[in-house]
N, C-alpha and C. Protein backbone atom coordinates (compact mmCIF):
# COMPACT_ATOMS: atom_id res chain seq x y z
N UNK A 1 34.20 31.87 83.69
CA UNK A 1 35.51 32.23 83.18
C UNK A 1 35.35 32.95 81.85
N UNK A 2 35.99 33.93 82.07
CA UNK A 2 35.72 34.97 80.60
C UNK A 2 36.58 34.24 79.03
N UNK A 3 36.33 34.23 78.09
CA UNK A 3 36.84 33.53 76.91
C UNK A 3 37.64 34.76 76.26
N UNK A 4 38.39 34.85 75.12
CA UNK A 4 39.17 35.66 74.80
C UNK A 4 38.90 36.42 74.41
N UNK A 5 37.81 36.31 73.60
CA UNK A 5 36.81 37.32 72.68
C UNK A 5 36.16 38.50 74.01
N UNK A 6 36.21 38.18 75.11
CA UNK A 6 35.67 38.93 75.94
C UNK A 6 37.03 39.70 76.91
N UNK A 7 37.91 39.48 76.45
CA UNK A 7 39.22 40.15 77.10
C UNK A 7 39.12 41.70 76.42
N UNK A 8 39.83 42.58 77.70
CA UNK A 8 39.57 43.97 77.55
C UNK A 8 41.35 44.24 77.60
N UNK A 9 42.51 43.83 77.64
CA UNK A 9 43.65 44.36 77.72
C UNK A 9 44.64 43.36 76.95
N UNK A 10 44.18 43.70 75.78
CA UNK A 10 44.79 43.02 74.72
C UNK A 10 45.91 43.56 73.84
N UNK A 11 46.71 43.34 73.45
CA UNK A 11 47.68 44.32 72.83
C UNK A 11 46.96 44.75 71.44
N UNK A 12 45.92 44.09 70.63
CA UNK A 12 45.22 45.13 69.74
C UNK A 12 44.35 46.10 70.13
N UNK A 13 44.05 45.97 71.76
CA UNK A 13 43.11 46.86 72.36
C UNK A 13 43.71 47.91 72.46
N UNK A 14 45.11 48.02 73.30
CA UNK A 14 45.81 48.77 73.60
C UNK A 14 46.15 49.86 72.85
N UNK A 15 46.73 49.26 71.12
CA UNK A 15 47.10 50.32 69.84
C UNK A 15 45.91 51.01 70.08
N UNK A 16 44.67 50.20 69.77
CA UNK A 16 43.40 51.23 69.57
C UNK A 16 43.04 52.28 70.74
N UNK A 17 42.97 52.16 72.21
CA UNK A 17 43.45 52.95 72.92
C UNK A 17 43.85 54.01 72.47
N UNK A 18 45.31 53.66 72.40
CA UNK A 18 46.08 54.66 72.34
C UNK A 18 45.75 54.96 70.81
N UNK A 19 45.32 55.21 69.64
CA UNK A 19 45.00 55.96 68.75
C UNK A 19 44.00 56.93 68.73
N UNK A 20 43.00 56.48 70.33
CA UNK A 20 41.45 57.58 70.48
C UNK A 20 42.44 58.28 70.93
N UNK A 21 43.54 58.19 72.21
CA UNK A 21 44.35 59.31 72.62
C UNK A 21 44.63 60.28 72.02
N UNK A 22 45.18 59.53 70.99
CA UNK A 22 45.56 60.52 69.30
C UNK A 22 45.12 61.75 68.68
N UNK A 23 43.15 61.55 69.20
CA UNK A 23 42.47 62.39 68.13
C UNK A 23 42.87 63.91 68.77
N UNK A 24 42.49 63.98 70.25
CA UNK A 24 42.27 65.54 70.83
C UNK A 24 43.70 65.74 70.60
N UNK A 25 45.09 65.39 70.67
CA UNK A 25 46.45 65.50 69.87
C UNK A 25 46.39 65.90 68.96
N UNK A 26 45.95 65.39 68.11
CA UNK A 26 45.80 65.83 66.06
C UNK A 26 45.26 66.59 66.03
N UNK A 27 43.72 67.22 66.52
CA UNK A 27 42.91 68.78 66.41
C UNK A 27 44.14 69.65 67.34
N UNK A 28 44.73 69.22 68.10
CA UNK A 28 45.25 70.40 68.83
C UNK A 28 46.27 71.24 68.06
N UNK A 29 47.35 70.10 67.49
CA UNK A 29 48.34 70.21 66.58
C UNK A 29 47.61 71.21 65.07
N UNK A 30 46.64 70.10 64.84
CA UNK A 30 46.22 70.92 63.42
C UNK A 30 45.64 72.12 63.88
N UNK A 31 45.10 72.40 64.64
CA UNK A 31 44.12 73.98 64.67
C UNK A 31 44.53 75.30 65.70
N UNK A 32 45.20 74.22 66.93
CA UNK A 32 46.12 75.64 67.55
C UNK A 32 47.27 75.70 67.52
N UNK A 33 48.00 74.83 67.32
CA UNK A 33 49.58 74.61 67.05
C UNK A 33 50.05 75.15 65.31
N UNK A 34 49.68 74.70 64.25
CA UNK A 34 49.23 74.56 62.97
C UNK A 34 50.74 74.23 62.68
N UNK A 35 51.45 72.94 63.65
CA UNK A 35 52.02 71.60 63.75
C UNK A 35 52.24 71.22 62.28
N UNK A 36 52.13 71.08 61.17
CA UNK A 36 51.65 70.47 60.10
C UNK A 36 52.24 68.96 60.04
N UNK A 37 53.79 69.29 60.13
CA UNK A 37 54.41 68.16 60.00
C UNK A 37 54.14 67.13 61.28
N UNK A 38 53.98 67.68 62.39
CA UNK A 38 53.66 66.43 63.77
C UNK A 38 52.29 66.13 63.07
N UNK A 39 51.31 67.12 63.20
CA UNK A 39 49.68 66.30 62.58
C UNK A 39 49.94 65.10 61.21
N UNK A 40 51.08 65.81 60.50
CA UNK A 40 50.90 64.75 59.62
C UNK A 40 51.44 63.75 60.22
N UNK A 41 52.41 63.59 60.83
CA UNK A 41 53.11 62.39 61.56
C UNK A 41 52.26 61.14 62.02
N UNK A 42 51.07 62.08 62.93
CA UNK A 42 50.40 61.37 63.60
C UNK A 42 49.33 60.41 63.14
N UNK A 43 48.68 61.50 61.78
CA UNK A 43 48.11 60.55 60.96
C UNK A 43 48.62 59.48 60.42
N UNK A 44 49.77 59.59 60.14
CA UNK A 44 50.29 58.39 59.34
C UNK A 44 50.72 57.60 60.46
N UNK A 45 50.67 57.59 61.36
CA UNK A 45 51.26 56.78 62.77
C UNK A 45 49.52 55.88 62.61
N UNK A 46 48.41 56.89 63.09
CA UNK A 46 47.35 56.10 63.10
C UNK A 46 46.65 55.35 61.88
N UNK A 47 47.14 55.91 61.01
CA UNK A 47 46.88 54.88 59.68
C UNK A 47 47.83 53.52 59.58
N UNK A 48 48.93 53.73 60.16
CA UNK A 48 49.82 52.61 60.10
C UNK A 48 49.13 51.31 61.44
N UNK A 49 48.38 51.94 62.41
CA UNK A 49 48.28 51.48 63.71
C UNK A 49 47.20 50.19 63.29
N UNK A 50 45.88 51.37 62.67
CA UNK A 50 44.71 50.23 62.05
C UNK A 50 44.99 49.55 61.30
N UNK A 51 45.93 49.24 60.92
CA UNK A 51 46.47 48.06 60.15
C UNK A 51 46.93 47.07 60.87
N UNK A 52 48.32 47.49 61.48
CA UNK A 52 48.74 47.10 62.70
C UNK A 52 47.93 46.24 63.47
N UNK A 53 46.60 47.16 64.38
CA UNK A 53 45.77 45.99 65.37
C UNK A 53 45.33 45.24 64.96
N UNK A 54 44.99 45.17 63.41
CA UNK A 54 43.84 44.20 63.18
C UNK A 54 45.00 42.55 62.92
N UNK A 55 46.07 43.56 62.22
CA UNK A 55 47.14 41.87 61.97
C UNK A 55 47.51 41.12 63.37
N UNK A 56 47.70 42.72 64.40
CA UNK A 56 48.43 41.50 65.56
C UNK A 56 46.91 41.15 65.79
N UNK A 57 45.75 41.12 65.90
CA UNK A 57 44.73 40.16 66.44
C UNK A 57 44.58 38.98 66.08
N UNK A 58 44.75 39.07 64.30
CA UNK A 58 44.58 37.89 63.81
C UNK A 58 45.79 36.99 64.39
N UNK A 59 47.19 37.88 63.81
CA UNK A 59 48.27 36.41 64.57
C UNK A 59 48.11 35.97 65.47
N UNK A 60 48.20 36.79 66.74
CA UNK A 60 47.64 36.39 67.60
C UNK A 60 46.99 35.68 68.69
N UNK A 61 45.35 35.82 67.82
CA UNK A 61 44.05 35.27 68.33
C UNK A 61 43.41 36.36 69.54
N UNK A 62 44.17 37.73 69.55
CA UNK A 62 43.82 38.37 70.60
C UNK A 62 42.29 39.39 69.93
N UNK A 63 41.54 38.35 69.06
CA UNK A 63 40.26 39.22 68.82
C UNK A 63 39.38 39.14 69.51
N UNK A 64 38.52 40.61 70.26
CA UNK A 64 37.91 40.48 71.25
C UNK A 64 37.05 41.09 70.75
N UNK A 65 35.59 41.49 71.36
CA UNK A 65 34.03 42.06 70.97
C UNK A 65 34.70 43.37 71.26
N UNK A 66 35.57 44.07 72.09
CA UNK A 66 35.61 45.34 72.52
C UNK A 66 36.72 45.66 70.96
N UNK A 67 37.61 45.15 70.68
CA UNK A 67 38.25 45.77 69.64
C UNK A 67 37.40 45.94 68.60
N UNK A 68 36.48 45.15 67.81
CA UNK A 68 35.44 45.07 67.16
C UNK A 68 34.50 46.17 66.74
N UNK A 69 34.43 46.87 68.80
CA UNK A 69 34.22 48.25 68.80
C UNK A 69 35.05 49.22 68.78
N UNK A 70 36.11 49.24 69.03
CA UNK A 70 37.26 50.31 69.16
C UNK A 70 37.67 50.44 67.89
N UNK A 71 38.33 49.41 67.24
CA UNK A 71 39.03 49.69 65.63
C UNK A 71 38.27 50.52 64.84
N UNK A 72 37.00 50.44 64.53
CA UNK A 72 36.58 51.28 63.74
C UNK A 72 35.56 52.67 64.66
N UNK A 73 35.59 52.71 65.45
CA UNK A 73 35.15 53.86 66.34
C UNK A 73 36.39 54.68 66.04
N UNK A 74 37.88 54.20 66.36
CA UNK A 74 39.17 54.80 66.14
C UNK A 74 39.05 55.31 64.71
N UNK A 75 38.55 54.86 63.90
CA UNK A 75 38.64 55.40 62.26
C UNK A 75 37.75 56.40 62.13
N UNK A 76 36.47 56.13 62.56
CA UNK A 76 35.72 57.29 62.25
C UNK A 76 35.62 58.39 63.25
N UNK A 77 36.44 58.31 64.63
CA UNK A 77 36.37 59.76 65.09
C UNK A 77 37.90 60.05 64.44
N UNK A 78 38.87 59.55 63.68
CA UNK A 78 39.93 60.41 63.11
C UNK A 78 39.42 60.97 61.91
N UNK A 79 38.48 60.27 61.05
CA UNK A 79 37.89 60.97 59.51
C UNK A 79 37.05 61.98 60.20
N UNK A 80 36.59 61.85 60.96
CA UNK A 80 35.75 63.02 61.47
C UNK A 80 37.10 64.78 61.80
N UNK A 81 37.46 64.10 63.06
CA UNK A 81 38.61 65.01 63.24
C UNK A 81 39.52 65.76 62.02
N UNK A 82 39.81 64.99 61.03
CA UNK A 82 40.40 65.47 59.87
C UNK A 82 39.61 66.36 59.11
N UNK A 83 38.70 65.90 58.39
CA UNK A 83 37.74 66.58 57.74
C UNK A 83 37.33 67.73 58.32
N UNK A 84 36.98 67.82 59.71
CA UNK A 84 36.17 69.21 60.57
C UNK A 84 37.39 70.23 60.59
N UNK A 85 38.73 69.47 61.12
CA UNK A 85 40.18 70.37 61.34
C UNK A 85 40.63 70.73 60.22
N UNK A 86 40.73 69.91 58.63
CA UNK A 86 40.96 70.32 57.50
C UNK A 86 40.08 71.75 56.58
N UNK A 87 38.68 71.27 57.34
CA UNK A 87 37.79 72.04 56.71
C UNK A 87 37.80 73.65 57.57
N UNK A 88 37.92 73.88 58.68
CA UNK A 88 38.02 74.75 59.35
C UNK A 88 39.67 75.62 58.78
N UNK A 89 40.70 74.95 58.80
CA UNK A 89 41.92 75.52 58.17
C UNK A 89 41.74 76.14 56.62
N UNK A 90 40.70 75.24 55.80
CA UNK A 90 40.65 76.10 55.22
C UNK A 90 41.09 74.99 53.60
N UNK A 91 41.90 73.57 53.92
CA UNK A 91 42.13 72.87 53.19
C UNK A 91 41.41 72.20 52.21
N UNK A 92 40.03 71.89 53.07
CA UNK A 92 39.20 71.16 52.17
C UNK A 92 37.80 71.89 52.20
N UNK A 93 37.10 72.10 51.16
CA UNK A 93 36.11 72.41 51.45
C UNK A 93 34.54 71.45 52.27
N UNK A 94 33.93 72.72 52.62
CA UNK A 94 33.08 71.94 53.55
C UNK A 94 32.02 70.92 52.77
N UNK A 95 31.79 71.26 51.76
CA UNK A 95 30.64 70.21 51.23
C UNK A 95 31.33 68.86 51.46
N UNK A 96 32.91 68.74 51.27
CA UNK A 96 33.31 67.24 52.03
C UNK A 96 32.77 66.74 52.95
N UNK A 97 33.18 67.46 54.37
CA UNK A 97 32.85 67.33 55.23
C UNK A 97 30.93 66.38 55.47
N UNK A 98 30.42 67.29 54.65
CA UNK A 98 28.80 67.32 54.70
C UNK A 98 28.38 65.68 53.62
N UNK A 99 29.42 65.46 53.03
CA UNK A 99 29.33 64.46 52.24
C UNK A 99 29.43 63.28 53.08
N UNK A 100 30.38 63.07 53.83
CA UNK A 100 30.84 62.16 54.71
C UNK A 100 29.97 61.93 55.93
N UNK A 101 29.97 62.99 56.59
CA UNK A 101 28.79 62.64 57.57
C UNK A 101 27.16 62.58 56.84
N UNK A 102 27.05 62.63 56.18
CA UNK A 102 25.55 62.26 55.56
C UNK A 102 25.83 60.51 55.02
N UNK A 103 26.56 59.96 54.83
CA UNK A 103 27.15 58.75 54.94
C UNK A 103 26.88 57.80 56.27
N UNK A 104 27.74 58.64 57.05
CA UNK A 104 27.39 58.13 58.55
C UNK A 104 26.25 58.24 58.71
N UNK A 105 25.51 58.97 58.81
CA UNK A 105 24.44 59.36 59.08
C UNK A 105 23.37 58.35 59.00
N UNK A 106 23.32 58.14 57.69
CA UNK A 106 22.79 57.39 56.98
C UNK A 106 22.91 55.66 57.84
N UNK A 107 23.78 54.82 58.13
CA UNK A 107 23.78 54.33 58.23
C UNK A 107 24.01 54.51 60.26
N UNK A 108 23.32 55.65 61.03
CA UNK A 108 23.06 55.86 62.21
C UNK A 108 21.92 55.41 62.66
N UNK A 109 21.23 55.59 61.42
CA UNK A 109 19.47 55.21 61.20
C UNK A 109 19.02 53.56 61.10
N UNK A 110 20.23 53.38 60.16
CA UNK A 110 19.98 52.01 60.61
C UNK A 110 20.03 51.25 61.75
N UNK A 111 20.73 51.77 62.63
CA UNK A 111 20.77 50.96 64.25
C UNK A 111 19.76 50.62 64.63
N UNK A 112 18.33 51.55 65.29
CA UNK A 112 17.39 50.98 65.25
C UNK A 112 16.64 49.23 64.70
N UNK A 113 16.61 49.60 63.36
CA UNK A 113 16.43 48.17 62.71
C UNK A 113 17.28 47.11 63.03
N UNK A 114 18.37 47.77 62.96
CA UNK A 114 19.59 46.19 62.95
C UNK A 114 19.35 45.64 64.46
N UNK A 115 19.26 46.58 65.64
CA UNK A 115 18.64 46.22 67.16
C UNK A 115 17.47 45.62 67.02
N UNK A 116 16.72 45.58 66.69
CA UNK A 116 15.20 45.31 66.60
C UNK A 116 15.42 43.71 66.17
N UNK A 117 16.06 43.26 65.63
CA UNK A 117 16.64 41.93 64.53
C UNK A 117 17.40 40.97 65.54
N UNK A 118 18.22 42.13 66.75
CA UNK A 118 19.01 41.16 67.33
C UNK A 118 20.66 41.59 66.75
N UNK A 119 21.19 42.11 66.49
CA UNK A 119 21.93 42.25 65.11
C UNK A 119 22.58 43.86 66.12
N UNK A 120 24.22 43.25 66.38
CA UNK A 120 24.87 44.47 67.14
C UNK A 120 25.34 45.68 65.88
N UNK A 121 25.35 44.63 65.16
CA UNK A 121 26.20 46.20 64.00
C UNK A 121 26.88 44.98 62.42
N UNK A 122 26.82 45.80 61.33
CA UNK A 122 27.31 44.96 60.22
C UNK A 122 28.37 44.37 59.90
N UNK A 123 28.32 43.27 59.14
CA UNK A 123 30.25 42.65 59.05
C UNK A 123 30.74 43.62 58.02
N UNK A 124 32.15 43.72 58.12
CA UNK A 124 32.85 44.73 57.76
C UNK A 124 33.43 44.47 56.47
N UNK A 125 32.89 45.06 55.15
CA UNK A 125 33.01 44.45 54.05
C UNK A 125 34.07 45.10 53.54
N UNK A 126 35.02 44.62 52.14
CA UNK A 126 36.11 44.90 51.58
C UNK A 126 36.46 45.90 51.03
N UNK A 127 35.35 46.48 50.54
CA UNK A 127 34.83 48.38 49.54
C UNK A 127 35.08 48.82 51.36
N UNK A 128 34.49 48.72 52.47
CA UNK A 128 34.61 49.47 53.48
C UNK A 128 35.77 49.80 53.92
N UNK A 129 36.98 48.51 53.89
CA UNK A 129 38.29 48.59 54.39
C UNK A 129 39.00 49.40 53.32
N UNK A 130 38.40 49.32 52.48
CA UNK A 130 39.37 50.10 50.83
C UNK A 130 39.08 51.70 51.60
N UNK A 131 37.14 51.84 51.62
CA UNK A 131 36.89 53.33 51.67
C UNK A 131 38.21 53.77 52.90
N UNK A 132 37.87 53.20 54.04
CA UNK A 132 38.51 53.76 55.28
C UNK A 132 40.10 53.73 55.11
N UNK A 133 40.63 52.99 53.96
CA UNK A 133 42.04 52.80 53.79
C UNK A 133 42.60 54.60 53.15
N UNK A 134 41.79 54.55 52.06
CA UNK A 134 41.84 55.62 50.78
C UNK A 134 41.26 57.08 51.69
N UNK A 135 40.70 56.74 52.58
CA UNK A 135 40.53 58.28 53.45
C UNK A 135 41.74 58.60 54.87
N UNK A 136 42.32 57.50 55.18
CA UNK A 136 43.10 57.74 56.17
C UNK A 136 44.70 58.08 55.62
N UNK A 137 45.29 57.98 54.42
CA UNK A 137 45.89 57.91 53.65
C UNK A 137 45.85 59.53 52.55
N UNK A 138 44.38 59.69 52.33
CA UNK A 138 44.42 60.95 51.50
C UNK A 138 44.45 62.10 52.28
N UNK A 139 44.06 62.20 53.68
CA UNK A 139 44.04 63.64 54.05
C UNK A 139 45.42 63.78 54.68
N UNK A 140 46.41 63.00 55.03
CA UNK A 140 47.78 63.33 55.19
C UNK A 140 48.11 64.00 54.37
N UNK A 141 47.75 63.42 52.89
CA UNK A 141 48.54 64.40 52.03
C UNK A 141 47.61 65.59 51.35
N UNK A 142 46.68 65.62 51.94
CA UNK A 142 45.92 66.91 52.01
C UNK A 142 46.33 68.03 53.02
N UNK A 143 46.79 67.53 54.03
CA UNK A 143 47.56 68.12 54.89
C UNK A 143 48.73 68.60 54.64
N UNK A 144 49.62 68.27 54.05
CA UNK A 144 51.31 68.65 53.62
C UNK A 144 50.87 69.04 52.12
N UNK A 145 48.91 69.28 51.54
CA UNK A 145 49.59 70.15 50.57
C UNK A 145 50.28 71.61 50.68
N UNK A 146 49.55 72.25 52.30
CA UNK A 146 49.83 73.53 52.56
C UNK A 146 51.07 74.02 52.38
N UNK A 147 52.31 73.17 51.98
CA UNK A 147 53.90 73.37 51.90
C UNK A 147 53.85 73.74 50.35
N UNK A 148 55.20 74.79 50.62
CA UNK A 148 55.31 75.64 49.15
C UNK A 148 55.94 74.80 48.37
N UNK A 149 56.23 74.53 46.99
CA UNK A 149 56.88 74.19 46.04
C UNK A 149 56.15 73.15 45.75
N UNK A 150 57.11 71.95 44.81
CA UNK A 150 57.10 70.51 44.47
C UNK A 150 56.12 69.83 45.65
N UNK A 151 56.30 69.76 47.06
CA UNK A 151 55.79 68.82 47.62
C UNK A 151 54.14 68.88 47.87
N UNK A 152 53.80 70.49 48.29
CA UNK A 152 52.55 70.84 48.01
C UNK A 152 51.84 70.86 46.93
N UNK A 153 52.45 70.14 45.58
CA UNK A 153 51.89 70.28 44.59
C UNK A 153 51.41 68.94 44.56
N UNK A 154 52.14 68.18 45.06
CA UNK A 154 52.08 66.76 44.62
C UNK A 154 51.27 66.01 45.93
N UNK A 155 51.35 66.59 47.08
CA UNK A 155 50.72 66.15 48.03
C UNK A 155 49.01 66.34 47.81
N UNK A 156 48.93 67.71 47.33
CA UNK A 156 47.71 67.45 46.63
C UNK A 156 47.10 66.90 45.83
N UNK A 157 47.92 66.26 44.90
CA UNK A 157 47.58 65.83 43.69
C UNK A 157 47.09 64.32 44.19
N UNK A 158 48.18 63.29 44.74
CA UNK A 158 48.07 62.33 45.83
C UNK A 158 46.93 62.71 47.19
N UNK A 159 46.52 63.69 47.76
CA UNK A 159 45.85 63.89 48.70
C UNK A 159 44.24 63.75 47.94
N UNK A 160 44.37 64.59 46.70
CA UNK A 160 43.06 64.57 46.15
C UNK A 160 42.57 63.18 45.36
N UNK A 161 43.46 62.19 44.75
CA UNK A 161 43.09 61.11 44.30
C UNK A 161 42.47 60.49 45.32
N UNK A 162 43.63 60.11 46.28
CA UNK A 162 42.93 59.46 47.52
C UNK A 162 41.86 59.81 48.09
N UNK A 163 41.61 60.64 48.37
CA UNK A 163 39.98 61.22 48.66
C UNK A 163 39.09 61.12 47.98
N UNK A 164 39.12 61.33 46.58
CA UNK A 164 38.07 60.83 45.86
C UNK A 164 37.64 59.81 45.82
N UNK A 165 38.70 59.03 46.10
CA UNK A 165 38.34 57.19 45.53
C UNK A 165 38.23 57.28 47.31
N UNK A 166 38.35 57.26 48.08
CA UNK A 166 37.82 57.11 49.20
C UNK A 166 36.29 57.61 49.67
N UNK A 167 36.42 58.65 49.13
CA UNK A 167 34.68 59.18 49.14
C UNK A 167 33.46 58.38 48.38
N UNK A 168 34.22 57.71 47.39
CA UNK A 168 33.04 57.07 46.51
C UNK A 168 33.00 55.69 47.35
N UNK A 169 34.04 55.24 47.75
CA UNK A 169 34.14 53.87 48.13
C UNK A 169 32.97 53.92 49.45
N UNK A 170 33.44 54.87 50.20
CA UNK A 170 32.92 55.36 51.39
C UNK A 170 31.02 55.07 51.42
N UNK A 171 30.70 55.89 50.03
CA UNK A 171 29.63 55.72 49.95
C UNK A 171 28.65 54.81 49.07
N UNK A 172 29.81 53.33 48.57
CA UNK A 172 29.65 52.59 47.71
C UNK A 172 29.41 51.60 49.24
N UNK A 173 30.65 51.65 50.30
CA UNK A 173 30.35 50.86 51.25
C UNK A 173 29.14 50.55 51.64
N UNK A 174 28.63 52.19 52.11
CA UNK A 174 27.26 52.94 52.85
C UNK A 174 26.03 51.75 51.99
N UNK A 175 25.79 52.10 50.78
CA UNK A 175 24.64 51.76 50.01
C UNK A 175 24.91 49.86 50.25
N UNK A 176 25.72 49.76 50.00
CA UNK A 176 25.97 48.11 50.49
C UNK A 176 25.37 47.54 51.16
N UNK A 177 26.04 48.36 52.81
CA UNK A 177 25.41 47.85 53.98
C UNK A 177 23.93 48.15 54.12
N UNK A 178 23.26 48.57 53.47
CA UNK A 178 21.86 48.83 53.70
C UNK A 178 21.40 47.64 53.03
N UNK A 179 22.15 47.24 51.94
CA UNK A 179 21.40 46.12 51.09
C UNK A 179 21.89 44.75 51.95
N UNK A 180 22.97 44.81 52.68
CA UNK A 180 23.14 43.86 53.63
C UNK A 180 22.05 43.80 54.88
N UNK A 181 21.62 45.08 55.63
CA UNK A 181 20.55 45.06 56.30
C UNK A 181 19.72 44.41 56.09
N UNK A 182 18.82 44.87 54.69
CA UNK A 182 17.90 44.41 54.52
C UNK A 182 17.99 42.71 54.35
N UNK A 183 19.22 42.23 53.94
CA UNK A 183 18.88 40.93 53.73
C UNK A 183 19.27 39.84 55.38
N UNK A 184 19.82 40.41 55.99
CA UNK A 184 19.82 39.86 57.47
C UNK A 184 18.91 40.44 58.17
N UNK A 185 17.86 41.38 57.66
CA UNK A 185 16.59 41.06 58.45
C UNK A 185 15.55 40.08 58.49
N UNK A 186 15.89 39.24 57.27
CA UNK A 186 14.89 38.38 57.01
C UNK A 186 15.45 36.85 57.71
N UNK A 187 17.09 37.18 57.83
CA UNK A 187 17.53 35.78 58.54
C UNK A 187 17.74 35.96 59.91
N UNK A 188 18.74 34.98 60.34
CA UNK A 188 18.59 34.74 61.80
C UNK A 188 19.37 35.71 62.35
N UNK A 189 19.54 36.31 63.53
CA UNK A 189 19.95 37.57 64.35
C UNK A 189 21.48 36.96 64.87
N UNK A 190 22.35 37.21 64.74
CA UNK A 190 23.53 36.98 65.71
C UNK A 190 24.80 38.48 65.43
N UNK A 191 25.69 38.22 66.28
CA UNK A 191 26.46 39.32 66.64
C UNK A 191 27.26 39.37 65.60
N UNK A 192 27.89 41.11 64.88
CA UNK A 192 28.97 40.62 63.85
C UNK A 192 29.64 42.09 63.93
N UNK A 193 30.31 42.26 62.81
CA UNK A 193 31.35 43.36 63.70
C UNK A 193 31.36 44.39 63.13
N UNK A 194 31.40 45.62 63.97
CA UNK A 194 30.90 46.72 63.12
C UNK A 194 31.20 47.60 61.85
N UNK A 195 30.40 48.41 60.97
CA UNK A 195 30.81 48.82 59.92
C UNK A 195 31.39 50.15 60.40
N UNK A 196 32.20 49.71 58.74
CA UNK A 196 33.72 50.64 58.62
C UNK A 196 32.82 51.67 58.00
């Protein structure tokens, strides 16, 4: 008999679902439509969502190993999507882009080791939920700076704080989890949930 943690049609599964739906939506909107206001919509729909699944799991109890994987798979193919669609429009420059995935990157390498240990992926620490908070949040309004007047002024201004402090966090997370690696290689191997 399967236990709950192993349930696949959960209503936090479901949001997350439907937020991967989201991504090829949001590049379409942002890069052939140039949508601004639906792309921004949507972001802020999926920033509202990862919040969303993780509370209804906890109330709940509907936390399962597959959301574990989905919630933050859902975050980082939307920072991905944003950044590549932002950077291609023309919004952000690319060394962002190159900043962020050298982040990931970085901690792609670690899989190997953390497999080798026994060890599915890292627990998801508080700088991580901040980084992924402060990046899903800043490129909306990196997005609606492209509008003329007052709002594009300020959307940037708000778009660019948030990104910064999301980029550092991002890579304050990164250096973390390596120092977390290293110290659950030396202990015992069990399953935990993946990094943000």
């Amino acid at each position: 008999m399967s236990t709950v943690r192993d349930r696949i049609w959960t209503i936090p599964n479901l949001m997350s679902f439907a937020r991967l739906l989201g991504v090829p939506l949001f590049l379409w909107l942002l890069l052939v439509e140039h949508a601004d206001g639906w792309a921004f919509f949507l972001l802020v729909l999926a920033g509202i969502s990862d919040w969303l699944d993780g509370a209804v799991a906890r109330a709940t109890g509907q936390m399962s190993r597959l959301g574990e994987l989905l919630d933050p798979l859902a975050d980082r193919l939307y920072i991905a999507a944003t950044v590549i669609g932002l950077a291609v429009r023309g919004i952000i420059p690319w060394w962002l882009v190159i900043v962020l995935a050298a982040r990931d990157l970085m901690l792609v390498c670690l899989l190997p080791y953390l497999r080798r240990r026994g060890l599915l992926a890292l627990p998801v620490t508080l700088v991580g939920k901040a980084a992924t908070f402060c990046l899903l949040w800043g490129f909306p309004f990196l997005l609606l700076s492209t509008m003329a007047g007052g709002v594009g002024t300020w959307s940037s201004a708000l778009g660019w704080a948030f990104a910064a402090w999301g980029v550092g966090l991002y890579w304050w997370a990164g250096l973390s989890y390596l120092a977390i690696a290293r110290s659950l290689g030396s202990g015992s191997p069990g399953r935990h949930a993946p990094v943000r």
